[in-house]
Protein backbone atom coordinates (compact mmCIF):
# COMPACT_ATOMS: atom_id res chain seq x y z
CA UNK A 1 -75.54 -67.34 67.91
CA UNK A 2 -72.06 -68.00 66.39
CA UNK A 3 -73.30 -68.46 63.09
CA UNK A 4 -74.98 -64.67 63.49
CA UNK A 5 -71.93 -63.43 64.19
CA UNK A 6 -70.23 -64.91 61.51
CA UNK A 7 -72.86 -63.84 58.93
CA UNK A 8 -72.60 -59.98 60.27
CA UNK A 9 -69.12 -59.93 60.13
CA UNK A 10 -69.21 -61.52 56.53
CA UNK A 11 -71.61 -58.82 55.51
CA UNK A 12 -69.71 -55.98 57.33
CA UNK A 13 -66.55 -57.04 55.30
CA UNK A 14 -68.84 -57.32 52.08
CA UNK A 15 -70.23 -53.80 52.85
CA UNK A 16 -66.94 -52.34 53.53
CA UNK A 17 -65.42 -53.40 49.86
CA UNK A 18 -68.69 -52.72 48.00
CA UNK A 19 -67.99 -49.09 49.70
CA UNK A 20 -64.58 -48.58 47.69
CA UNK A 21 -64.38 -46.53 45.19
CA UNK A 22 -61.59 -47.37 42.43
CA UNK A 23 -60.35 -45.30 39.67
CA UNK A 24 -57.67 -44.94 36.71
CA UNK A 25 -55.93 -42.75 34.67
CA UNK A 26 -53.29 -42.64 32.27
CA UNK A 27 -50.01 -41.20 33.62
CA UNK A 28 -48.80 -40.99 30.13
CA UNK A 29 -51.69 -38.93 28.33
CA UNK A 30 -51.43 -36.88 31.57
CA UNK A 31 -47.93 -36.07 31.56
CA UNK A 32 -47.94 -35.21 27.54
CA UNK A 33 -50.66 -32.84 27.71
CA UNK A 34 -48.89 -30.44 30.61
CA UNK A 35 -47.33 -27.76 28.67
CA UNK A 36 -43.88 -27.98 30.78
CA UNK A 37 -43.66 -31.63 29.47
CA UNK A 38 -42.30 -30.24 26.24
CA UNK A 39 -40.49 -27.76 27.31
CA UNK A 40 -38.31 -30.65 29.34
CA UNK A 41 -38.55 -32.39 26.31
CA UNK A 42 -36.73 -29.96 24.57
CA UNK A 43 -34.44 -29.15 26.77
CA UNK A 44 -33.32 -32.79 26.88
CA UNK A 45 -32.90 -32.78 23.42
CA UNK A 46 -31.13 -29.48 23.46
CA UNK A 47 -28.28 -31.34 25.89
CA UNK A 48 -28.37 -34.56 24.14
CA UNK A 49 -27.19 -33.09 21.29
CA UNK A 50 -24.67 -31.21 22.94
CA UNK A 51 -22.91 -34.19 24.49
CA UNK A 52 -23.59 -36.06 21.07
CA UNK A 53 -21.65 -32.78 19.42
CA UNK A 54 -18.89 -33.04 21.71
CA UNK A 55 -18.22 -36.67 21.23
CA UNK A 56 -18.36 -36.36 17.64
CA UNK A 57 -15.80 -33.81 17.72
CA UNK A 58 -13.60 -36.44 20.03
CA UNK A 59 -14.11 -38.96 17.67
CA UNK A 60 -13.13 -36.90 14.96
CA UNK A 61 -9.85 -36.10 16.06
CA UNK A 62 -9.53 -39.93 16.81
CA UNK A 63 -10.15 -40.97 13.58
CA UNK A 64 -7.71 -38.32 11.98
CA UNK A 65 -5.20 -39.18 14.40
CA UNK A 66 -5.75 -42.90 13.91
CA UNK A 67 -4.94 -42.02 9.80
CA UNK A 68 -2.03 -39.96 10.58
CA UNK A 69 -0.85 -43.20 13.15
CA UNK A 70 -1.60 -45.48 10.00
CA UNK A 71 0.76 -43.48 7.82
CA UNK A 72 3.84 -43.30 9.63
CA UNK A 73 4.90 -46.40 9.21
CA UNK A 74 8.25 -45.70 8.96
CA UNK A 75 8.94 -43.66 12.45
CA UNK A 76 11.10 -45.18 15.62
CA UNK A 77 9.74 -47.85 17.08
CA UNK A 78 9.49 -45.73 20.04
CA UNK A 79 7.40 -42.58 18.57
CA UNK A 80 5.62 -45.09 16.89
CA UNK A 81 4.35 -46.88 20.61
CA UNK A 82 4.22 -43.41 22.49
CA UNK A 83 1.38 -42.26 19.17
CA UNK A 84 -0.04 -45.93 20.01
CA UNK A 85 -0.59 -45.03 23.35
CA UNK A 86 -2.12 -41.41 23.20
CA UNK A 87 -4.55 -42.96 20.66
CA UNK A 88 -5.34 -45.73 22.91
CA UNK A 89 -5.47 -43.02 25.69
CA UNK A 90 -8.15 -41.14 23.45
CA UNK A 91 -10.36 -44.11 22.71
CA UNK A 92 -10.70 -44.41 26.40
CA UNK A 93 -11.38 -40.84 26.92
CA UNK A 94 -13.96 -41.26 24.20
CA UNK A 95 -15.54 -44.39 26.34
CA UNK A 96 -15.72 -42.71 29.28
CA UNK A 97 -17.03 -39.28 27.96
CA UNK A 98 -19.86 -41.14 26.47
CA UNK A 99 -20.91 -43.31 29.45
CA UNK A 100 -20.63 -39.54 31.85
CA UNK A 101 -22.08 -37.73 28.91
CA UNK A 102 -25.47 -40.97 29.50
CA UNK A 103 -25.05 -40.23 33.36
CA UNK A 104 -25.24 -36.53 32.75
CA UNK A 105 -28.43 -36.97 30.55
CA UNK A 106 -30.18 -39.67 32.62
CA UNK A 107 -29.47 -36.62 35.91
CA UNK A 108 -30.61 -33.78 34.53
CA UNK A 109 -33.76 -35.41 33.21
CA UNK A 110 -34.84 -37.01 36.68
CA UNK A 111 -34.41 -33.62 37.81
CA UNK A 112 -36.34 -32.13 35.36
CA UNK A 113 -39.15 -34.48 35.38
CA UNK A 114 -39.35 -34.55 39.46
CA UNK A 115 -41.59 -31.03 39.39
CA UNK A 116 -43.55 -32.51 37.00
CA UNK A 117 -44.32 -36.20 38.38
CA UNK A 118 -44.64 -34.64 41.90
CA UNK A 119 -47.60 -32.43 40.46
CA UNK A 120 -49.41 -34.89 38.91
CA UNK A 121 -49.26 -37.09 42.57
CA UNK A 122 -50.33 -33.97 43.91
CA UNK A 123 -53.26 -33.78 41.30
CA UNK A 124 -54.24 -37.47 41.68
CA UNK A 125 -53.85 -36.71 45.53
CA UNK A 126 -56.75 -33.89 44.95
CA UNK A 127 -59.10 -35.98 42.70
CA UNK A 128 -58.77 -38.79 45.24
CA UNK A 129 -59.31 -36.34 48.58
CA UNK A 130 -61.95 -34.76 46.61
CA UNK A 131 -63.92 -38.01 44.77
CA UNK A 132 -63.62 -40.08 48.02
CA UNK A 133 -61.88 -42.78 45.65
CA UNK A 134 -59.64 -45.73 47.97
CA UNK A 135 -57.39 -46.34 45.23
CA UNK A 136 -56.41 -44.39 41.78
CA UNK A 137 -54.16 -46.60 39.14
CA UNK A 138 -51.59 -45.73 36.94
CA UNK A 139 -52.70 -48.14 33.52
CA UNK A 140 -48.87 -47.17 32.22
CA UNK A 141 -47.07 -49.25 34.94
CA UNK A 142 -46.05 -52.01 32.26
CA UNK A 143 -47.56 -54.65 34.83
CA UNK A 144 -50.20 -56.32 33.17
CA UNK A 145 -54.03 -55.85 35.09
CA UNK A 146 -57.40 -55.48 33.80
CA UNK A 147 -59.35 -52.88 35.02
CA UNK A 148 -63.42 -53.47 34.66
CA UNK A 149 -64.95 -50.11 33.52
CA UNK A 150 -68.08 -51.11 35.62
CA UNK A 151 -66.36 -50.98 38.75
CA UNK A 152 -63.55 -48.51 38.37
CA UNK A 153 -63.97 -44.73 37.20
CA UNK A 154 -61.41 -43.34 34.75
CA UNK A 155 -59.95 -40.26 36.20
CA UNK A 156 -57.38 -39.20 33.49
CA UNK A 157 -59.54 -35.97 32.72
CA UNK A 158 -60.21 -35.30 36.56
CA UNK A 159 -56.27 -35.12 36.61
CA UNK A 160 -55.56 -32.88 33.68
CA UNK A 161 -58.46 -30.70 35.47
CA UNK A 162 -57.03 -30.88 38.50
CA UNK A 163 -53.82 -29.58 36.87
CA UNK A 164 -55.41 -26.72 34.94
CA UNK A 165 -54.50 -28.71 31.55
């Protein structure tokens, strides 16, 4: 009798897993292919090169300060430390403009990417509601799986559907 009820539960646990369904997709072929993708794209670029602009200009008028600095060897010792300083002053302006200028960027593009990753977890949400499927993978998670193709269902094009894409 306990060995029956051992082999039924084995076979209800066997039944329940064989029942799964598993799929993929590729986040990454996904998220290229929506149309808004780009336009973030460019917009990032667009602002990138803005702060990029803006420190060149800063390091511009270091540099030609720095020169100016370099020639006047002969002023007071005192002129001479005061110029030291407001270059000094500058170059730290410069640092800190850069790493608020990499804030700024790395911001405004989780912002800008949010509306885009929360419709493609809506869209896998769909497929998965709508296919019955118990799990759906990311392959672009950088973790390194196999997935068997015999036993898992590739859903990248289900996605894009389910996006309109």
């Amino acid at each position: 009798m306990k060995r029956t009820v051992i082999l039924f539960a084995l076979l209800l646990v066997h039944m329940s897993i064989t029942a799964q369904k598993f799929g993929h997709f590729n986040y990454v072929e996904v998220l290229s292919a929506m149309p808004e993708y780009a336009t973030v794209q460019n917009e990032m670029e667009t602002l990138a090169k803005q702060y990029e602009n803006d420190l060149k200009r800063m390091q511009d008028e270091f540099q030609k300060k720095k020169e100016t600095f370099e020639q006047q060897k002969n002023l007071l010792p005192n002129i001479r430390q005061r110029q030291e300083q407001e270059l000094q002053a500058l170059l730290q302006r410069i640092e800190q403009t850069y790493a608020d200028s990499d804030q700024a960027l790395q911001k405004a593009n989780a912002e800008k990417m949010k509306p885009l990753t929360d419709k493609i977890a809506n869209a896998v949400k769909k497929v998965s509601e709508e296919g019955d499927y118990t799990y759906i993978i990311n392959t672009n998670t950088g973790v390194p799986f196999h997935i068997n193709p015999k036993h898992s269902t590739d859903l990248t094009a289900d996605i894009k559907k389910a996006l309109g894409i």
